[in-house]
N, C-alpha and C. Protein backbone atom coordinates (compact mmCIF):
# COMPACT_ATOMS: atom_id res chain seq x y z
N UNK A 1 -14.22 94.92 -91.77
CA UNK A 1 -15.16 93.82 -91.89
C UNK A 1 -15.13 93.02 -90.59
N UNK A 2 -16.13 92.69 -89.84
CA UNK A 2 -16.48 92.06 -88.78
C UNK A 2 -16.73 90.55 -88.94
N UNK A 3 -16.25 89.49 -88.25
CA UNK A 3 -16.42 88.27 -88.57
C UNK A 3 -17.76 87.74 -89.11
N UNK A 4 -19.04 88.14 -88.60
CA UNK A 4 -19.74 87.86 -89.08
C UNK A 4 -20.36 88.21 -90.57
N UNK A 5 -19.77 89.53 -90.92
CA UNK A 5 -19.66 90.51 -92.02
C UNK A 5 -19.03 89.37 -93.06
N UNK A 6 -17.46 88.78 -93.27
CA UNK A 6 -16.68 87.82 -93.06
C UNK A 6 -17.71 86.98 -93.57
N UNK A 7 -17.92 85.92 -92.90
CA UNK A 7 -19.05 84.89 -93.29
C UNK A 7 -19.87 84.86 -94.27
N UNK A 8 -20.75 86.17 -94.56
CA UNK A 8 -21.68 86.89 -94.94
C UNK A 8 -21.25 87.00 -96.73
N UNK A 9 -20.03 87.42 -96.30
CA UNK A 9 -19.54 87.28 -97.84
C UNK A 9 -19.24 86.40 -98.48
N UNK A 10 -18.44 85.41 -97.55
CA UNK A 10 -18.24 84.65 -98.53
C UNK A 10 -19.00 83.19 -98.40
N UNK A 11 -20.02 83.39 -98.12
CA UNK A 11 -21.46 82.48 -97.91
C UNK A 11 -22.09 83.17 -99.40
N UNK A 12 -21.81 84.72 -99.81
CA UNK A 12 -22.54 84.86 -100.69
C UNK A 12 -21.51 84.58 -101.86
N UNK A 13 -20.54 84.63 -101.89
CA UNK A 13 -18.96 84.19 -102.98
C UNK A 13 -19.71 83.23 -103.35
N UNK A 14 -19.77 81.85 -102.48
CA UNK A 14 -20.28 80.64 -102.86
C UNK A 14 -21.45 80.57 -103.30
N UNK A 15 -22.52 81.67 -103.41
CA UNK A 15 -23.87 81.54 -103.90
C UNK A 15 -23.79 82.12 -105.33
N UNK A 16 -22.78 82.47 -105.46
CA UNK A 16 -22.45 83.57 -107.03
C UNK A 16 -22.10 82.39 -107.72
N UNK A 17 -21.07 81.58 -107.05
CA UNK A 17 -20.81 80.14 -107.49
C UNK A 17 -21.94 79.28 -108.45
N UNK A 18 -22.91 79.30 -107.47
CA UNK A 18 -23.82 78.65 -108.00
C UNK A 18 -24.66 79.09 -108.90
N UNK A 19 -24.67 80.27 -109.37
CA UNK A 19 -25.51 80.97 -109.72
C UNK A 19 -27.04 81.32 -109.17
N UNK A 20 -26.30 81.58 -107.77
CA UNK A 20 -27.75 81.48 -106.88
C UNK A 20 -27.74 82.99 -106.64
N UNK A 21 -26.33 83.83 -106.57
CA UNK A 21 -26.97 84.81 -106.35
C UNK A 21 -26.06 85.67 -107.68
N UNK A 22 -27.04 86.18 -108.41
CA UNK A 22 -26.42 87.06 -110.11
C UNK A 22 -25.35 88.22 -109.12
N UNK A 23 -24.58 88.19 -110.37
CA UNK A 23 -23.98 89.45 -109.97
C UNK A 23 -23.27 89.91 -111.36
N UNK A 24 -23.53 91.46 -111.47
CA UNK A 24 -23.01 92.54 -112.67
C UNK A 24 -21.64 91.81 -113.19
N UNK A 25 -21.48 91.66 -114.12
CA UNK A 25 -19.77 91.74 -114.82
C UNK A 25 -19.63 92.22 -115.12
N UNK A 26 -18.09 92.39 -114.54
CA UNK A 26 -16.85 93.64 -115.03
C UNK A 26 -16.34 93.03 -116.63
N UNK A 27 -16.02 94.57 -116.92
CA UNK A 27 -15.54 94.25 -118.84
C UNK A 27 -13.97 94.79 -118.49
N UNK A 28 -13.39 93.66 -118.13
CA UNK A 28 -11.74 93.88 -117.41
C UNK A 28 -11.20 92.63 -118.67
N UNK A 29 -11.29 92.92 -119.83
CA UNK A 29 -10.83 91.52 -120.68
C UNK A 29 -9.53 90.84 -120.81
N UNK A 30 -8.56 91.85 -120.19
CA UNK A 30 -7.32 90.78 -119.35
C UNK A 30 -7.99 89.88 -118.38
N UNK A 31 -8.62 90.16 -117.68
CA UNK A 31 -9.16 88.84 -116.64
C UNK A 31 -9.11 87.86 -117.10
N UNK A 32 -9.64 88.01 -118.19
CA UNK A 32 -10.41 86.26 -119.20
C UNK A 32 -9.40 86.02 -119.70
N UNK A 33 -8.08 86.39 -119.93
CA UNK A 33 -7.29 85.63 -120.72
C UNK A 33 -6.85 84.49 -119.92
N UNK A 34 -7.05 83.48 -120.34
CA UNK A 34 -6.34 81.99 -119.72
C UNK A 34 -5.28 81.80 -118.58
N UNK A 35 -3.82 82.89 -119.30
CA UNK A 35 -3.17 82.75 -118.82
C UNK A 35 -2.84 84.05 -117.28
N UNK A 36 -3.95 84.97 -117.87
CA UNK A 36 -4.20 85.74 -116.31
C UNK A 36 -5.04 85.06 -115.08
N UNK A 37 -6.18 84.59 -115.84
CA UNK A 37 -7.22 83.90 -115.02
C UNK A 37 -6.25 82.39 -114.47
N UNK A 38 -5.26 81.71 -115.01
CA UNK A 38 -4.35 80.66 -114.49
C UNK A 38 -3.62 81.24 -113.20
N UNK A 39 -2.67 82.37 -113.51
CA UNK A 39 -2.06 83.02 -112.81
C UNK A 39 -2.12 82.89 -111.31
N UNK A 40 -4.09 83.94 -111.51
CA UNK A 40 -4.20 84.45 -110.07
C UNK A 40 -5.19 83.68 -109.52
N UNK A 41 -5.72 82.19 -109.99
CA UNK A 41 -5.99 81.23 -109.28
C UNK A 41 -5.35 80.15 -108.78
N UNK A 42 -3.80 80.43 -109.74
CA UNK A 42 -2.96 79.11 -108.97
C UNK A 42 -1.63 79.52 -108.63
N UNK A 43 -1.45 81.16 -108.53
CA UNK A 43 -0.30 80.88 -108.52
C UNK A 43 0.32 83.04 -107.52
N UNK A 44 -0.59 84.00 -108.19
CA UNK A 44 -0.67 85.07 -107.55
C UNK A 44 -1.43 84.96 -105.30
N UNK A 45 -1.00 85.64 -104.40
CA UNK A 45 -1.40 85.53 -103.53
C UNK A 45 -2.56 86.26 -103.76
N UNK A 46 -3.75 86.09 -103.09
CA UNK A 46 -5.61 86.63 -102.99
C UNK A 46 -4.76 88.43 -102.41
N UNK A 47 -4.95 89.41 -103.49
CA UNK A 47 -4.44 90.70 -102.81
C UNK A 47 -5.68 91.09 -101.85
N UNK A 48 -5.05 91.71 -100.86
CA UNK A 48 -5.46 92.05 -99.96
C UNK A 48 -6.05 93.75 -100.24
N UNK A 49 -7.21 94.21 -99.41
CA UNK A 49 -7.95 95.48 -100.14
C UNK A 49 -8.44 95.46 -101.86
N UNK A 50 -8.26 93.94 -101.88
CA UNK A 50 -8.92 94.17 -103.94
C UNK A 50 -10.51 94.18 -103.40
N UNK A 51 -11.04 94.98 -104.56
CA UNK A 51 -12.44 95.53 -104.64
C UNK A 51 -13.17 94.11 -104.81
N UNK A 52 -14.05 94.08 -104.67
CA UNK A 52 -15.45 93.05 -104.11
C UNK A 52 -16.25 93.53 -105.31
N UNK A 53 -17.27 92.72 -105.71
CA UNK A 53 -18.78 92.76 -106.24
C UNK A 53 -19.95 93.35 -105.07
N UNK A 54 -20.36 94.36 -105.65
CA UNK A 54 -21.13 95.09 -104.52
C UNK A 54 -22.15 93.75 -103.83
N UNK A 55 -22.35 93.04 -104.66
CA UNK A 55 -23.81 92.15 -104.09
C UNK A 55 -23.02 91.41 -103.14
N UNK A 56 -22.31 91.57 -103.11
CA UNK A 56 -21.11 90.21 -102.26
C UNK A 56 -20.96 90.99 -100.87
N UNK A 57 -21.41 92.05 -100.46
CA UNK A 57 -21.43 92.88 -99.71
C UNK A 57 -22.80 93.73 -99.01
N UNK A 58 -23.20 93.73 -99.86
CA UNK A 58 -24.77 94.38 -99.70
C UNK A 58 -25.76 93.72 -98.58
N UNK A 59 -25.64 92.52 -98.18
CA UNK A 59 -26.51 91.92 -97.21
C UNK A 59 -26.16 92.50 -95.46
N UNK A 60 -26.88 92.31 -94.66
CA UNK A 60 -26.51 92.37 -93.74
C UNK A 60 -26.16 91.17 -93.54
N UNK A 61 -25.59 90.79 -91.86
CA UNK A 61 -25.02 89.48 -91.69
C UNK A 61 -25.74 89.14 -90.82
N UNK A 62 -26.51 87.76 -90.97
CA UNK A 62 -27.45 87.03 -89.62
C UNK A 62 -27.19 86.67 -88.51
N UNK A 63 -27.38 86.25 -88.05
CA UNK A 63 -26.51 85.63 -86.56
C UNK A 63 -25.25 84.76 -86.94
N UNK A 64 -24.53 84.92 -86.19
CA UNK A 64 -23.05 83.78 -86.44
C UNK A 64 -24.15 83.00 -86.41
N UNK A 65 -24.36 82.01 -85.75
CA UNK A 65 -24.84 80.91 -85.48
C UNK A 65 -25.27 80.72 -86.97
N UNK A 66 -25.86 80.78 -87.36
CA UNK A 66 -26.86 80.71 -88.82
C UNK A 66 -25.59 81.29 -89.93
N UNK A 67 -25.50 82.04 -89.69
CA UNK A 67 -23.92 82.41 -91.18
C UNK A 67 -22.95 80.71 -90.75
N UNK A 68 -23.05 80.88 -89.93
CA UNK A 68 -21.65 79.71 -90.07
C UNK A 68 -22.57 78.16 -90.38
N UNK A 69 -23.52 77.83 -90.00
CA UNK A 69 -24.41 77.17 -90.79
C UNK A 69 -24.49 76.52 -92.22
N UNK A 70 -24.70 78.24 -92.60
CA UNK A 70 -25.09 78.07 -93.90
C UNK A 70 -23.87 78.22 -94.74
N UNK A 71 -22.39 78.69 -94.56
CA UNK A 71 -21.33 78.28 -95.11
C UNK A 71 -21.06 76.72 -94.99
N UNK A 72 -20.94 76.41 -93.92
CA UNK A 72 -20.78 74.94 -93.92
C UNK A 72 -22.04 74.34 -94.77
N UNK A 73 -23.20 74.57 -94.82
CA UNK A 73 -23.90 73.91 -95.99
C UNK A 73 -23.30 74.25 -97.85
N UNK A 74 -22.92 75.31 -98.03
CA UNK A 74 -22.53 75.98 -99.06
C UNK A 74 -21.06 74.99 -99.53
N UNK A 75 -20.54 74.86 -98.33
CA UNK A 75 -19.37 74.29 -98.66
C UNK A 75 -19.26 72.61 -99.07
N UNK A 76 -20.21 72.06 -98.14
CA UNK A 76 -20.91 70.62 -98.46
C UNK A 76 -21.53 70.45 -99.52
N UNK A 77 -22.28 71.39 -100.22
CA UNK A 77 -23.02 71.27 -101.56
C UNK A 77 -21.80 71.76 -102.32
N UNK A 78 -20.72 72.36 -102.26
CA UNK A 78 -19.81 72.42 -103.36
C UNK A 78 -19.17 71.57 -103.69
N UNK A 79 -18.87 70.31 -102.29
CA UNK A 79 -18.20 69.33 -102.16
C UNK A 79 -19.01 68.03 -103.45
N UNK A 80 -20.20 68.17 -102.65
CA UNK A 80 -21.12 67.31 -103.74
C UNK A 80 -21.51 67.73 -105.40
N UNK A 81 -21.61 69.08 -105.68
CA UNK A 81 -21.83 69.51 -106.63
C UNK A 81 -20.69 69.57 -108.10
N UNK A 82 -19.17 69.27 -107.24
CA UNK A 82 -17.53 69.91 -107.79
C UNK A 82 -17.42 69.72 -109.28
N UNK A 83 -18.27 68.31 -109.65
CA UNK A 83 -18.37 67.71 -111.04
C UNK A 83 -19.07 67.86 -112.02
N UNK A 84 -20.13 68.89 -110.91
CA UNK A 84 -21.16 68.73 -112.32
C UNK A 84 -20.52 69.98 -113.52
N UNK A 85 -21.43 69.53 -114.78
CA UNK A 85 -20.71 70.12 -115.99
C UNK A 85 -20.24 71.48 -116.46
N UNK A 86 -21.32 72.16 -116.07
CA UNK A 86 -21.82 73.52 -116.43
C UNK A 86 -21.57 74.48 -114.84
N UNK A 87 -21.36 75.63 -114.95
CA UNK A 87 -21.01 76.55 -113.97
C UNK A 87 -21.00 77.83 -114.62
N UNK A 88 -21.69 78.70 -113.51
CA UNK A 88 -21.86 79.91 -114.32
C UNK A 88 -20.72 80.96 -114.69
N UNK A 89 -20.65 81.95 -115.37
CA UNK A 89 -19.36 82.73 -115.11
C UNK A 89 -19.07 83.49 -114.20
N UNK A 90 -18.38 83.87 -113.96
CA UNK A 90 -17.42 84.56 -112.86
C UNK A 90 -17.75 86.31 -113.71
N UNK A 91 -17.80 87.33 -112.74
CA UNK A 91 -18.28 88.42 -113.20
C UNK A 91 -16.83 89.47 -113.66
N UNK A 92 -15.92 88.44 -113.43
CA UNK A 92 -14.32 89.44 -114.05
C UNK A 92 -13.65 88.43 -114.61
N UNK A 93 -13.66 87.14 -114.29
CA UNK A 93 -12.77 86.03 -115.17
C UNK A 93 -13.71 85.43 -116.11
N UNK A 94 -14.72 85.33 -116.42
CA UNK A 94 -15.63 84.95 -117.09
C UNK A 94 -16.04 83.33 -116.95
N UNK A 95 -16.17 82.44 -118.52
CA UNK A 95 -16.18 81.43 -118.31
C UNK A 95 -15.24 80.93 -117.06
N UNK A 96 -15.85 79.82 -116.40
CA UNK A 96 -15.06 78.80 -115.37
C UNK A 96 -15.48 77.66 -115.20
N UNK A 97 -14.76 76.58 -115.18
CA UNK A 97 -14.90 75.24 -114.81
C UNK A 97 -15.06 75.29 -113.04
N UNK A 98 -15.64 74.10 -112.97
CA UNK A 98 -15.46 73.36 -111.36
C UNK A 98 -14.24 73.41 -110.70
N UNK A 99 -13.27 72.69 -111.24
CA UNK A 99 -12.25 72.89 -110.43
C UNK A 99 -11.68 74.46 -110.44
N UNK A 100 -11.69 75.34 -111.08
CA UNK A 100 -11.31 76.65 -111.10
C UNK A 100 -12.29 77.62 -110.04
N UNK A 101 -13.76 76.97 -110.27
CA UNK A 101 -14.61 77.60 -109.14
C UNK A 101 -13.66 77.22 -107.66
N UNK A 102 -13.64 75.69 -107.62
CA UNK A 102 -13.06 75.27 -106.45
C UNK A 102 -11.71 75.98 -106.14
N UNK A 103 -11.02 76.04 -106.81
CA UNK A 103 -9.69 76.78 -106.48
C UNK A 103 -9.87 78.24 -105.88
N UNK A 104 -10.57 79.24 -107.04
CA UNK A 104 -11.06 80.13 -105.98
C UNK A 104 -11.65 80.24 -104.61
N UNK A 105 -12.56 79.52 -104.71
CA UNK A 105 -13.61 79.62 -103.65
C UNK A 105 -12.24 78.77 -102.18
N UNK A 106 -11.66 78.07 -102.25
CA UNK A 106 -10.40 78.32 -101.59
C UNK A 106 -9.83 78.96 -100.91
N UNK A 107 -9.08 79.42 -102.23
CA UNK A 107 -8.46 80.92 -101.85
C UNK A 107 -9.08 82.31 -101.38
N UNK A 108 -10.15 82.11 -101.81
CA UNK A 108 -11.10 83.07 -101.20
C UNK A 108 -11.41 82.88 -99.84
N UNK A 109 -11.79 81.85 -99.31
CA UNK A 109 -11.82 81.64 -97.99
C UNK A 109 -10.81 81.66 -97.03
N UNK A 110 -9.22 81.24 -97.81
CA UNK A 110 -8.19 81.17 -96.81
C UNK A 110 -8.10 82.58 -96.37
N UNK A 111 -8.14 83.37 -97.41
CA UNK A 111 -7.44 84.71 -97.57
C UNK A 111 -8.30 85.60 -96.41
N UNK A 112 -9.69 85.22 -96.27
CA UNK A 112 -10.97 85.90 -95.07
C UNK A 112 -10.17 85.11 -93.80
N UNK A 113 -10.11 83.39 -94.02
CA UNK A 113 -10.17 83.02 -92.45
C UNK A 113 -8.81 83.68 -91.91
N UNK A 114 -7.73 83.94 -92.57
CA UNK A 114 -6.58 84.34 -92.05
C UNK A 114 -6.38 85.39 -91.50
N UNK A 115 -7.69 86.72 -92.33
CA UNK A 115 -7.27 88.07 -91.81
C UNK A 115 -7.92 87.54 -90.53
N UNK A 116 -8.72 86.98 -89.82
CA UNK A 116 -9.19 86.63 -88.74
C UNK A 116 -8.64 85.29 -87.34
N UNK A 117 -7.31 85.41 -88.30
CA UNK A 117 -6.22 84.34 -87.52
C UNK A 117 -6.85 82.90 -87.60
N UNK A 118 -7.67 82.07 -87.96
CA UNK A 118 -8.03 81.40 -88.15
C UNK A 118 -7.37 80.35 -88.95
């Protein structure tokens, strides 16, 4: 994955967030149990080579200039958005609250900016 590739994804992570961009769910029903879905948002490290949602991948990537943009907008509207009530599900952990989106979407990002030393 190429930095801009990088971006690309998880510009679209955060659009799954919102339910801006759908994506298929997995029928993995350990995921949804509470205390798995607790686990590996607060407490397992983001494994490295775990499989992706194809749509989370499928785009090409725009110019840095414009990917890094539009994460930093993605990330500002999550900032503003963190409270509101309702959030869509997650396509392997299912139901999720705000702060659980937020925790992922986190860890999801540390785990990209790092393979990139960042």
């Amino acid at each position: 994955m190429t930095a801009p590739q990088m971006l690309a994804h998880c510009a679209d992570a955060l659009r799954m967030a919102y339910g801006d961009l759908p994506c298929a769910a997995k029928n993995v029903p350990l995921a949804r149990l509470g205390l798995v879905k607790w686990l590996f948002l607060n407490v397992i490290p983001f494994p490295k080579g775990a499989p992706t949602a194809r749509e989370l991948i499928a785009r090409p990537p725009a110019e840095w200039g414009d990917e890094r943009e539009a994460i930093v907008a993605l990330i500002e509207r999550f900032a503003r958005e963190a409270s509101r009530p309702t959030w869509p599900p997650h396509p392997l952990f299912g139901p999720m609250t705000g702060p659980q989106w937020g925790q992922l979407a986190w860890k999801h990002l540390d785990h990209h900016l790092r393979q990139f030393g960042a």
